[in-house]
N, C-alpha and C. Protein backbone atom coordinates (compact mmCIF):
# COMPACT_ATOMS: atom_id res chain seq x y z
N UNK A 1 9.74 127.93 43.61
CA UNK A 1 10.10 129.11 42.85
C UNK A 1 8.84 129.87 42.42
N UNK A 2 7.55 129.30 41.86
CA UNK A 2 6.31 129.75 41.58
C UNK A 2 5.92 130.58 42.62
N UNK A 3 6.41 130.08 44.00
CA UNK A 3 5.38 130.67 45.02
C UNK A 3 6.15 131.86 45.29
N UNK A 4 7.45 132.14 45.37
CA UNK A 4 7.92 133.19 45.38
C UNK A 4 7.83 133.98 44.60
N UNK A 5 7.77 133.79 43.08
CA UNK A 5 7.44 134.56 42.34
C UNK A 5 6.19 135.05 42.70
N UNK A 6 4.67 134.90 43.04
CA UNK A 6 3.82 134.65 43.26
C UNK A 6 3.64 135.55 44.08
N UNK A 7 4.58 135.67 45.62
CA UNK A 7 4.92 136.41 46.58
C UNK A 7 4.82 137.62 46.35
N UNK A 8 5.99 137.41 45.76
CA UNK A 8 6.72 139.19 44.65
C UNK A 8 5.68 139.87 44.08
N UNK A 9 4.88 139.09 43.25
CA UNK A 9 3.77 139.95 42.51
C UNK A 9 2.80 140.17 43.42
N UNK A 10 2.07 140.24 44.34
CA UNK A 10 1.21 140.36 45.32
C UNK A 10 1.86 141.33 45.92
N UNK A 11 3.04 140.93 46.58
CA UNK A 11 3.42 142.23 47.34
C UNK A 11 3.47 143.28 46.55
N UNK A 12 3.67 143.73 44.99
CA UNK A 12 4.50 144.80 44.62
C UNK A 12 2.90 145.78 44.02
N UNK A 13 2.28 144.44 43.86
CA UNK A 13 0.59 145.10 43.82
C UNK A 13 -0.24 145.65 44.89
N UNK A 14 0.49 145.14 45.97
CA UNK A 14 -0.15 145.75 47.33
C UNK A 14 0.78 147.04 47.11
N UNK A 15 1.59 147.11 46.81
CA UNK A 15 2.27 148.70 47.32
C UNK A 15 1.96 149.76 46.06
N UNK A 16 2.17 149.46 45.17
CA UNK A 16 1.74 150.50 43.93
C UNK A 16 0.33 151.56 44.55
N UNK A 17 -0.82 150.75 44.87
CA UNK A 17 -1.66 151.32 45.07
C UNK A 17 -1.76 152.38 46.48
N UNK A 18 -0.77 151.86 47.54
CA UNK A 18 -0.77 152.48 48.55
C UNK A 18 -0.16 153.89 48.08
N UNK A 19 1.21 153.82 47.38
CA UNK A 19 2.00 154.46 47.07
C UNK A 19 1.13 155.75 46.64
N UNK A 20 0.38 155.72 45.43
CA UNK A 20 -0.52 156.70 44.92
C UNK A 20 -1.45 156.79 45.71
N UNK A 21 -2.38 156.44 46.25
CA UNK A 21 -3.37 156.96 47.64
C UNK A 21 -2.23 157.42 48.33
N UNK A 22 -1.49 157.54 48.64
CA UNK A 22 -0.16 159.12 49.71
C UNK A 22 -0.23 159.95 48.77
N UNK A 23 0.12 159.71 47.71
CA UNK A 23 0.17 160.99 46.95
C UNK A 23 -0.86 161.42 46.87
N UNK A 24 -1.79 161.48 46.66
CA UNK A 24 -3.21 161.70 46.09
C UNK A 24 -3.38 162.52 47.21
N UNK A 25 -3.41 162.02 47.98
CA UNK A 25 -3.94 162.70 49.78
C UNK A 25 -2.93 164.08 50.19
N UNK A 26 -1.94 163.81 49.73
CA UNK A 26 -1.09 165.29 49.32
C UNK A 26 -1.47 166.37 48.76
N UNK A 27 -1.56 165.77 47.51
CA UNK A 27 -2.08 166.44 46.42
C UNK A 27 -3.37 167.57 47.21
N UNK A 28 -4.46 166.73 47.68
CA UNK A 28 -5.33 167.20 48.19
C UNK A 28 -5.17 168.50 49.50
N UNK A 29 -4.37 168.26 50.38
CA UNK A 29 -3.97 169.06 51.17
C UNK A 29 -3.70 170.07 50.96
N UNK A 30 -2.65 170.52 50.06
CA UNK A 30 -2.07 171.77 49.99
C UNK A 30 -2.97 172.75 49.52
N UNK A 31 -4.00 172.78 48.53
CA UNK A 31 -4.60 173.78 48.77
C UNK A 31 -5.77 174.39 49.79
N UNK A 32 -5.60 173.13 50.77
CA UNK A 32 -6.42 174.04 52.03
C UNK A 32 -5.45 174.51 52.67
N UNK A 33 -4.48 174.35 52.70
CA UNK A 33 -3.20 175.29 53.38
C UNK A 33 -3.29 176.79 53.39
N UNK A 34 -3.32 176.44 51.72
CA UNK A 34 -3.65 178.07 50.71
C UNK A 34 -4.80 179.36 51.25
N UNK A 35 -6.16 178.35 51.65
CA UNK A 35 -7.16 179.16 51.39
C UNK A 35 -7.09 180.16 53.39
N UNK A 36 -6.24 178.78 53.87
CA UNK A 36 -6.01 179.79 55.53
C UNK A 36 -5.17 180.93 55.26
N UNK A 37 -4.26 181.32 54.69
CA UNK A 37 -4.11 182.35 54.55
C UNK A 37 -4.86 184.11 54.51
N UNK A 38 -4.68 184.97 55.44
CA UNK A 38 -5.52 185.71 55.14
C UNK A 38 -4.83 187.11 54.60
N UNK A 39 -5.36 187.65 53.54
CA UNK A 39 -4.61 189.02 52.64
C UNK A 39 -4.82 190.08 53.23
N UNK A 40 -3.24 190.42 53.33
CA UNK A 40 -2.81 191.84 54.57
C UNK A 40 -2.86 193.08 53.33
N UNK A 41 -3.42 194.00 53.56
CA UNK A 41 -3.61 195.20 52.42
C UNK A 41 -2.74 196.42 53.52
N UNK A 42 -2.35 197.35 52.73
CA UNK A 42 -1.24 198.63 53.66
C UNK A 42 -2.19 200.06 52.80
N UNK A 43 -2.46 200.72 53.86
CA UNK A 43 -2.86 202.42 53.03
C UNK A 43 -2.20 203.09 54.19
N UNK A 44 -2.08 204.22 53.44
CA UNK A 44 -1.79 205.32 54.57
C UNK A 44 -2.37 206.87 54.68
N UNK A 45 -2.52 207.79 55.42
CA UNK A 45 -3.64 208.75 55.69
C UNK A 45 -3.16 209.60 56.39
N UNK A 46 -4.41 210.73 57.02
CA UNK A 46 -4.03 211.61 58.19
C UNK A 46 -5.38 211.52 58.95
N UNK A 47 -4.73 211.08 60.57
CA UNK A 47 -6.03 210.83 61.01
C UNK A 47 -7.00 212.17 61.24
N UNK A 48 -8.05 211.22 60.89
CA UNK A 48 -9.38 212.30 61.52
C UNK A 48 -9.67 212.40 62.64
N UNK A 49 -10.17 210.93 62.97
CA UNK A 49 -10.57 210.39 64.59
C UNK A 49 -10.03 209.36 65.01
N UNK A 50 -9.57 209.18 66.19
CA UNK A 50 -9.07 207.59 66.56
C UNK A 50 -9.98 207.52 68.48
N UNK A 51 -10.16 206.16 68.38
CA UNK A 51 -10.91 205.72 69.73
C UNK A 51 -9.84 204.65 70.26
N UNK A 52 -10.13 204.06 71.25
CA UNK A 52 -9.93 202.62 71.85
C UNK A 52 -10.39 201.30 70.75
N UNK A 53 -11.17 201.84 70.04
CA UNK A 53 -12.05 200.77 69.12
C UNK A 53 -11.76 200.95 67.37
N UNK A 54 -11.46 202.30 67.20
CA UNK A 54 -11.89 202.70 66.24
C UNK A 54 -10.21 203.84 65.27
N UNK A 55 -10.21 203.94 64.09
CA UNK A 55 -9.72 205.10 63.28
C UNK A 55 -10.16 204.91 62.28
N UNK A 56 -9.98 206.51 61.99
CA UNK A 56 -10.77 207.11 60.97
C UNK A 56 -9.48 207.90 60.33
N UNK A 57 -9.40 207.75 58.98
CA UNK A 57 -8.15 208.33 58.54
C UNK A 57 -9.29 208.79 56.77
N UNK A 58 -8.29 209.76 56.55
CA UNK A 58 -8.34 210.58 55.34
C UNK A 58 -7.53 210.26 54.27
N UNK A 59 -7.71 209.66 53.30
CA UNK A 59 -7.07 209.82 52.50
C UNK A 59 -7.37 210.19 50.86
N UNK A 60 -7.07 210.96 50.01
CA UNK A 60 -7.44 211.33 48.89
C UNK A 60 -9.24 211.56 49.18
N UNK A 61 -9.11 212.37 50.07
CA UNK A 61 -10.38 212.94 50.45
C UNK A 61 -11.55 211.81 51.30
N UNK A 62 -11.39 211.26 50.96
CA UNK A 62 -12.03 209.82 51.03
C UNK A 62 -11.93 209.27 52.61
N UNK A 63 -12.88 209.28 53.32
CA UNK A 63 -12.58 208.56 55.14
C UNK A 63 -12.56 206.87 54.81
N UNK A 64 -11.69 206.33 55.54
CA UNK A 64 -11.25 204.66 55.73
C UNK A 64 -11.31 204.65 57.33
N UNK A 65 -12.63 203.84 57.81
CA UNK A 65 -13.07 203.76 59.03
C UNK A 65 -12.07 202.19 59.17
N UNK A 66 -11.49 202.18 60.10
CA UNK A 66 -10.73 200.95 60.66
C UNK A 66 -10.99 200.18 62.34
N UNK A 67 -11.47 198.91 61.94
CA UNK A 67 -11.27 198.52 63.81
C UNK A 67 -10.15 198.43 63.97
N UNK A 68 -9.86 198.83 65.67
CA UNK A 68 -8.81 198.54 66.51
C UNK A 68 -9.03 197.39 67.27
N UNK A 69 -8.13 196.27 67.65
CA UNK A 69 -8.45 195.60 68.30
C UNK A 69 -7.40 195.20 69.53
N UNK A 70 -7.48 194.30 70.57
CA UNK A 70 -6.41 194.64 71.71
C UNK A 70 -5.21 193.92 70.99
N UNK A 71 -5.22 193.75 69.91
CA UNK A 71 -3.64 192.66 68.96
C UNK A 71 -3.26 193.80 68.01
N UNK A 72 -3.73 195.03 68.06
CA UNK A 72 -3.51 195.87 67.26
C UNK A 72 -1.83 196.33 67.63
N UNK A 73 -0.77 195.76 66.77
CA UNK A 73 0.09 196.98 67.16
C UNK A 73 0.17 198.43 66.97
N UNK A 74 0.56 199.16 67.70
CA UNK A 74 0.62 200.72 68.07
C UNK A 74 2.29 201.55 67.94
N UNK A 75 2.09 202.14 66.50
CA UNK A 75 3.38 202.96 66.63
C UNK A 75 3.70 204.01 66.76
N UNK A 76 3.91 204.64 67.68
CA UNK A 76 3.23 206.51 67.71
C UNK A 76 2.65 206.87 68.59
N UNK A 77 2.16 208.03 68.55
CA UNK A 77 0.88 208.28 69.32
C UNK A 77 -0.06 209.10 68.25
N UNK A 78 -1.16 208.20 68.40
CA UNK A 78 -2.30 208.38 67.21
C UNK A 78 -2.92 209.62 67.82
N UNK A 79 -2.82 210.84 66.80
CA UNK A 79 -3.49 212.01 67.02
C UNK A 79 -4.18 212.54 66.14
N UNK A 80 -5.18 213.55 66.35
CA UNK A 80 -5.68 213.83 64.96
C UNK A 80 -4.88 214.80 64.19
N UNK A 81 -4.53 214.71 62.85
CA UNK A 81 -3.93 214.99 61.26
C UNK A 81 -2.65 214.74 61.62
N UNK A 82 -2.42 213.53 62.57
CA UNK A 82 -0.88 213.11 62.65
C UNK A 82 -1.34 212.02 61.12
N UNK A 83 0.05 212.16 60.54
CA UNK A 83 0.18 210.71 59.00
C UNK A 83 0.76 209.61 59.60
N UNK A 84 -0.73 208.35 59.53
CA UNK A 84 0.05 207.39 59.91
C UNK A 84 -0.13 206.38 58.62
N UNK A 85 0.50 205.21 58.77
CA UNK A 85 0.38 203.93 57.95
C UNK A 85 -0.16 202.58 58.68
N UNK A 86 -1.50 202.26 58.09
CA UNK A 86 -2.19 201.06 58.37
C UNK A 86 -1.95 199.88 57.87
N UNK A 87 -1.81 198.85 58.44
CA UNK A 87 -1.55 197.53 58.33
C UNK A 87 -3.08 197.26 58.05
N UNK A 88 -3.42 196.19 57.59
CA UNK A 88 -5.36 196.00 57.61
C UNK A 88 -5.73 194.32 56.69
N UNK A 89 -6.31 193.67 57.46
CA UNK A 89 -6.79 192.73 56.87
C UNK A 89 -8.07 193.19 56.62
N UNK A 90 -9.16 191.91 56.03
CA UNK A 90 -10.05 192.21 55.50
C UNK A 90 -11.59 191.31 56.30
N UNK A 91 -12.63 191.58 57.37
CA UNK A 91 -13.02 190.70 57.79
C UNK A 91 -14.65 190.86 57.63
N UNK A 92 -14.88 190.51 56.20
CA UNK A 92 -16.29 190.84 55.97
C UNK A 92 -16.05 192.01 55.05
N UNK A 93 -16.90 193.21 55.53
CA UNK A 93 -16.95 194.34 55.05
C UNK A 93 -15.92 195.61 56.32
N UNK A 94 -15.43 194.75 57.24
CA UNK A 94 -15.00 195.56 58.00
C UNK A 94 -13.33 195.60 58.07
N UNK A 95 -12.38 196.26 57.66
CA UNK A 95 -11.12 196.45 57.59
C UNK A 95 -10.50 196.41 59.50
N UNK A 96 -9.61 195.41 59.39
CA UNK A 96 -9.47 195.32 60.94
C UNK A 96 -7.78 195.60 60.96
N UNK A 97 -7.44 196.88 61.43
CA UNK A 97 -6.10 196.80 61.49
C UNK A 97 -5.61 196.06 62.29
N UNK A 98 -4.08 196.00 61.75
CA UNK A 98 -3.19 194.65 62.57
C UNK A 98 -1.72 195.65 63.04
N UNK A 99 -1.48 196.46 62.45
CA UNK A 99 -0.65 197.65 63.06
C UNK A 99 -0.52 199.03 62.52
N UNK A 100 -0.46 199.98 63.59
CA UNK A 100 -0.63 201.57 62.97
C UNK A 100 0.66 201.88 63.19
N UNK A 101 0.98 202.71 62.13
CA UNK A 101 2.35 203.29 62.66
C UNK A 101 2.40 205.05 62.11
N UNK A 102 2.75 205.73 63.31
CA UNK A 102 2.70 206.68 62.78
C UNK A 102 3.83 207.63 62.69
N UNK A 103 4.48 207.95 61.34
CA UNK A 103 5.06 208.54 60.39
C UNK A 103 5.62 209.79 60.96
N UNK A 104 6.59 209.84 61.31
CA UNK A 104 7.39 211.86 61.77
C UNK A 104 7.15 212.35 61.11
N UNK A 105 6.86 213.43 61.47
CA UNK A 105 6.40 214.90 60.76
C UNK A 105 7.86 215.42 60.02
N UNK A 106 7.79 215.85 58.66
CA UNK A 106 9.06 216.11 57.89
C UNK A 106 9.20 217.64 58.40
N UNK A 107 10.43 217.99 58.45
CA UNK A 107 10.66 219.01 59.28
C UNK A 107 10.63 220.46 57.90
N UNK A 108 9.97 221.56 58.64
CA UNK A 108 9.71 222.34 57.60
C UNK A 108 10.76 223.19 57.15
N UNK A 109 11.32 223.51 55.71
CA UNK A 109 12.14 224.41 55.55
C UNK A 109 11.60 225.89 55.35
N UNK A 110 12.45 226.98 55.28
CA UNK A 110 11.45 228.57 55.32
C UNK A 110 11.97 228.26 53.75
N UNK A 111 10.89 229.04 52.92
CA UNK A 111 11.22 229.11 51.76
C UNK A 111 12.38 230.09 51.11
N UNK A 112 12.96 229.66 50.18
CA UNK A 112 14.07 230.36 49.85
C UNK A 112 14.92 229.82 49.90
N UNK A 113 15.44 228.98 50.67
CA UNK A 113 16.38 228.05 51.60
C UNK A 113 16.41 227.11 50.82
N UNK A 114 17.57 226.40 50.79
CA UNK A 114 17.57 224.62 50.08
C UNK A 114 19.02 223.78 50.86
């Protein structure tokens, strides 16, 4: 009966400790999960210039130079003082869009009219 008892307590001391080293190692994980994440920012403008590589958009006077890259989605056809909306991560100091989309022109009324 000693030795079983004996048994019992050995085994239940071998597992306690395993139990918390899993957790622990959990614990630890999730915030490198966190830090892969990368923060998507949205502005929107009227373009100035657009390349194969490159847009240049206006907004509140202010130019926002953007890379294009071949993962760039494309909504529109990017022209200059067409209004589009930029998708844009952040890579360094260089804003790398991730999709352009560009915005219909609101159709004009003659004044007087409603």
């Amino acid at each position: 009966m000693r030795i079983v008892k004996a048994a019992v307590l050995v085994a239940a001391l071998a597992i306690v400790p395993a139990a918390v080293y899993a957790q622990a190692g959990a614990k630890h994980a999730a915030p490198a999960a966190k830090k892969s994440a990368v923060a998507s920012h949205t502005t929107a403008g009227t373009v100035k210039s657009s390349t194969d590589s490159s847009l240049v958009i206006t907004k509140g006077g202010k130019d926002q130079t953007f890379t294009l890259t071949s993962s760039t989605e494309k909504t529109g056809t990017i022209a200059n003082g067409a209004h589009v909306t930029v998708h844009y991560t952040m890579d360094g100091k260089s804003m790398v869009a991730t999709s352009v989309a560009v915005q219909p022109e609101k159709p004009k009324t003659p004044k007087g009219t409603k």
